[in-house]
N, C-alpha and C. Protein backbone atom coordinates (compact mmCIF):
# COMPACT_ATOMS: atom_id res chain seq x y z
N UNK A 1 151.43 -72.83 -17.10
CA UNK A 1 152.76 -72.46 -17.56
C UNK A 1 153.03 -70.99 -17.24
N UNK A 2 154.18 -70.53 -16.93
CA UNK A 2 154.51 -69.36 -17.04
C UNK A 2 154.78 -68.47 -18.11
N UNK A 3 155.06 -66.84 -18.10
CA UNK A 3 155.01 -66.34 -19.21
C UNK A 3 155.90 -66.75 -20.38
N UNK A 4 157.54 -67.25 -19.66
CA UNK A 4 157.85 -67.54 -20.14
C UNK A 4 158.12 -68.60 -20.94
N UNK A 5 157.74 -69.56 -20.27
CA UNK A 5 157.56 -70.67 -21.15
C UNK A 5 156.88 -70.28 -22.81
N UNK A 6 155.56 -69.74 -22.24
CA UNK A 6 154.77 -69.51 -23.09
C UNK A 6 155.25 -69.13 -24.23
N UNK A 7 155.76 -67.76 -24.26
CA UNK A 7 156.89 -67.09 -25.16
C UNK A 7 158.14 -67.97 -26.07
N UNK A 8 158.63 -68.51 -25.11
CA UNK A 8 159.26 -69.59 -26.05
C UNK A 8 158.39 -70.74 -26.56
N UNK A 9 157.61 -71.31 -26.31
CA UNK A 9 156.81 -72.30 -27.06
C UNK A 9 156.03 -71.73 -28.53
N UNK A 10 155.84 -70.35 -28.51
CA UNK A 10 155.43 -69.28 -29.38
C UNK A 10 156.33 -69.09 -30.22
N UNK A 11 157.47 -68.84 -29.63
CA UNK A 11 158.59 -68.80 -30.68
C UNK A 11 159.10 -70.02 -31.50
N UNK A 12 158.98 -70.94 -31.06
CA UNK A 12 159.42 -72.23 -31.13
C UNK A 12 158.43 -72.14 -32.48
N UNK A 13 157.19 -72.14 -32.06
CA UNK A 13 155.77 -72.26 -33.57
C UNK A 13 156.58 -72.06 -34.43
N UNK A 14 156.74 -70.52 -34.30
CA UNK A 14 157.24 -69.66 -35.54
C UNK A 14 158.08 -69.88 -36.15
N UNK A 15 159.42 -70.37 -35.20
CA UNK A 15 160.16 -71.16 -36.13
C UNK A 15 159.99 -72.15 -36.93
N UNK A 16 159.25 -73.03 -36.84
CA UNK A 16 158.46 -74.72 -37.25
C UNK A 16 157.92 -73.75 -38.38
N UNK A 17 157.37 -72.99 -38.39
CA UNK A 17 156.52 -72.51 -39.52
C UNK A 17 157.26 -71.94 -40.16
N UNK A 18 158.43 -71.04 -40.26
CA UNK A 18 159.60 -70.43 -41.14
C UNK A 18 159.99 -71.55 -41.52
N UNK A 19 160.62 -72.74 -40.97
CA UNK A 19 161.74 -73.91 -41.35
C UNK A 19 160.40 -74.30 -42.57
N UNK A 20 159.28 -74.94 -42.43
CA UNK A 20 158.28 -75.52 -43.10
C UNK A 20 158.19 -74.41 -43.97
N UNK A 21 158.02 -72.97 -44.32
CA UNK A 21 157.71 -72.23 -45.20
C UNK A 21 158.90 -72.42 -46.58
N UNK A 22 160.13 -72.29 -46.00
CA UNK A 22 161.42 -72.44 -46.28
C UNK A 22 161.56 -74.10 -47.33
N UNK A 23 161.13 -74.96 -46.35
CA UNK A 23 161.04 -76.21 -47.49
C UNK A 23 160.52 -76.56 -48.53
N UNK A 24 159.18 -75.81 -48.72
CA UNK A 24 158.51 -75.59 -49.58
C UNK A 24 159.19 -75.15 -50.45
N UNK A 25 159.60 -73.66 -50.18
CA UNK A 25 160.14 -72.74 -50.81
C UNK A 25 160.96 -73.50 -51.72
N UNK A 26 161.88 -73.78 -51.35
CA UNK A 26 163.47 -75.20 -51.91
C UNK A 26 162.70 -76.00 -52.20
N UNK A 27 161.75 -76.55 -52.41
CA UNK A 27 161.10 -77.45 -53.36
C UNK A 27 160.86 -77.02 -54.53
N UNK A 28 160.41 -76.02 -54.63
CA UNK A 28 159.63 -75.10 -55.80
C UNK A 28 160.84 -75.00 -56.46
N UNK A 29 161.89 -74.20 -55.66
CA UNK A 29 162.81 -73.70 -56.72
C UNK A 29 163.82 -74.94 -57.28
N UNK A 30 163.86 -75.69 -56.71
CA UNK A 30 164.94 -77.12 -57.01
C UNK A 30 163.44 -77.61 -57.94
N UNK A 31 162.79 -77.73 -58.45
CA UNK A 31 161.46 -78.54 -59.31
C UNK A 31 161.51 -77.32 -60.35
N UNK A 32 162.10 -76.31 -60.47
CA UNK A 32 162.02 -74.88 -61.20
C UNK A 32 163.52 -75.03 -62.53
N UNK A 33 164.12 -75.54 -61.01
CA UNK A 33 165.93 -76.33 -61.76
C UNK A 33 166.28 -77.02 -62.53
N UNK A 34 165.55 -78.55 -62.49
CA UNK A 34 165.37 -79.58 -62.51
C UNK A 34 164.91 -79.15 -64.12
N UNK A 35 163.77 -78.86 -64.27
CA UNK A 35 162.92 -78.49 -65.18
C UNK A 35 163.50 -77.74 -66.50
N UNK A 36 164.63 -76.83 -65.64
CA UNK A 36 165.42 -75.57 -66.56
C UNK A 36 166.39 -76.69 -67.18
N UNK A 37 166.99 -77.53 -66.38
CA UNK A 37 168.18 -78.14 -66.91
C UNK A 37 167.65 -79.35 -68.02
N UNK A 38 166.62 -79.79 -67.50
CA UNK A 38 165.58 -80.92 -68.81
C UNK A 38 165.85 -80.02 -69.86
N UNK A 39 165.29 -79.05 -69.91
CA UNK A 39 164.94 -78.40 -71.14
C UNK A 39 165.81 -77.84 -72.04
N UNK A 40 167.02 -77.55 -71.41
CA UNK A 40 167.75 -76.96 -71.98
C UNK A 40 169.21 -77.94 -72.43
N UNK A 41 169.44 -79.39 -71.76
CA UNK A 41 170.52 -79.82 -71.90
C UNK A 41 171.54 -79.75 -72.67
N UNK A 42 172.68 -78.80 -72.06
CA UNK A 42 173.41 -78.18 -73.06
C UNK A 42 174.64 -79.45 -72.97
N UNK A 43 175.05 -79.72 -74.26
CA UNK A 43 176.16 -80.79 -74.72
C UNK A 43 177.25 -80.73 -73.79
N UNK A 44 178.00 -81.53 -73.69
CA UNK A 44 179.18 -81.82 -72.64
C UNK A 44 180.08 -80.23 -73.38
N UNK A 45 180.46 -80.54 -74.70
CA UNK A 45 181.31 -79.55 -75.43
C UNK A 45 180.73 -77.98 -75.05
N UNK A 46 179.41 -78.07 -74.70
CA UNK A 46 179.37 -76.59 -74.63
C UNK A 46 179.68 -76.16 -72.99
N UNK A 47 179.77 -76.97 -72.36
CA UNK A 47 180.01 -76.87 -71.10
C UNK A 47 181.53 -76.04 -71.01
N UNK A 48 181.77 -74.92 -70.34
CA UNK A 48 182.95 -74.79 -70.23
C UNK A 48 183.45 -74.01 -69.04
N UNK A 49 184.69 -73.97 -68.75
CA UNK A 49 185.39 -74.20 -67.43
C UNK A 49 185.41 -72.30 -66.87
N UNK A 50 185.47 -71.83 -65.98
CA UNK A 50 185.51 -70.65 -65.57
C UNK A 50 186.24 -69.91 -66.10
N UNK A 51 186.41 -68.57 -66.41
CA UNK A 51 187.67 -68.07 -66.98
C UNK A 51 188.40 -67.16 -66.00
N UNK A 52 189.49 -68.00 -66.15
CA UNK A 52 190.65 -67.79 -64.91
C UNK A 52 191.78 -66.60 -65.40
N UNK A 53 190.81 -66.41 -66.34
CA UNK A 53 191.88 -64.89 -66.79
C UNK A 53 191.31 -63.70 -66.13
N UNK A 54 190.29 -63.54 -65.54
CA UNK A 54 189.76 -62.82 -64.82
C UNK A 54 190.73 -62.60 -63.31
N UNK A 55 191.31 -63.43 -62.80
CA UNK A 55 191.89 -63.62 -61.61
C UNK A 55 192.80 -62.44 -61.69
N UNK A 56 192.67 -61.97 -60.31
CA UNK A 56 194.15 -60.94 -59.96
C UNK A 56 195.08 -61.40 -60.24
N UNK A 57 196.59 -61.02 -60.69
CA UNK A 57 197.63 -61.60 -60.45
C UNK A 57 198.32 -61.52 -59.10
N UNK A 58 198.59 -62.09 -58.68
CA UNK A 58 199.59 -62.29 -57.62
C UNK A 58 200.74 -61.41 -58.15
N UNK A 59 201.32 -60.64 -57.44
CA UNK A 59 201.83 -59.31 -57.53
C UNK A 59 203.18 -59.77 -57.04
N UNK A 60 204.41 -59.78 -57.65
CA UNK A 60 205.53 -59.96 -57.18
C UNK A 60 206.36 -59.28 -56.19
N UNK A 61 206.92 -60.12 -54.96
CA UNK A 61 207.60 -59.83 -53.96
C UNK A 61 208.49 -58.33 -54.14
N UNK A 62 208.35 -57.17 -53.57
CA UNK A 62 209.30 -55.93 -54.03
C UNK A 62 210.25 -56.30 -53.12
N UNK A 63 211.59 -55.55 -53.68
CA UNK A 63 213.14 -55.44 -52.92
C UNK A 63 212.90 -54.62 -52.08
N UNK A 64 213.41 -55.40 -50.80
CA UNK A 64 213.57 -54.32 -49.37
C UNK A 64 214.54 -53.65 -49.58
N UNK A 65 214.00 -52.21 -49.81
CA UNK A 65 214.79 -50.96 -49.83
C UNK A 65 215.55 -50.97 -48.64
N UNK A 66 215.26 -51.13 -47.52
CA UNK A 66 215.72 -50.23 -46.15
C UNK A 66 216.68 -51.27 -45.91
N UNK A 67 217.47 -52.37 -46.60
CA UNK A 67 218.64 -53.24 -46.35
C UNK A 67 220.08 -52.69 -46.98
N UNK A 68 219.49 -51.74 -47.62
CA UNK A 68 220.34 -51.48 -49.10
C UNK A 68 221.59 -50.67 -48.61
């Protein structure tokens, strides 16, 4: 093979081994989740919706001065 090949087949590893490090990884933490949400199951009622009072307001259209 040439160098290059080589180099990319090398790289190629490394990736296989990041993607595989990575799945693990998302296993652990989704089995970490899973675990948090068993334990803690909070009632439908305590569940509650985002608070949308936080939101910017949408800022009303100003009068074009320069028609006037």
């Amino acid at each position: 093979m040439n160098p290059r090949a080589d180099q990319r087949a090398q790289e190629l590893n490394i990736l296989k081994l990041a993607l595989a490090a990575f799945a693990v990884r998302l296993d652990a933490f989704e089995a970490r989740m899973k675990r948090r949400l068993t334990v803690t199951k909070p009632e439908p009622s305590e569940l509650s919706s985002p608070d949308i009072g936080l939101a910017k307001p949408i800022a009303e259209p100003t009068k074009n001065t320069l028609s006037d």
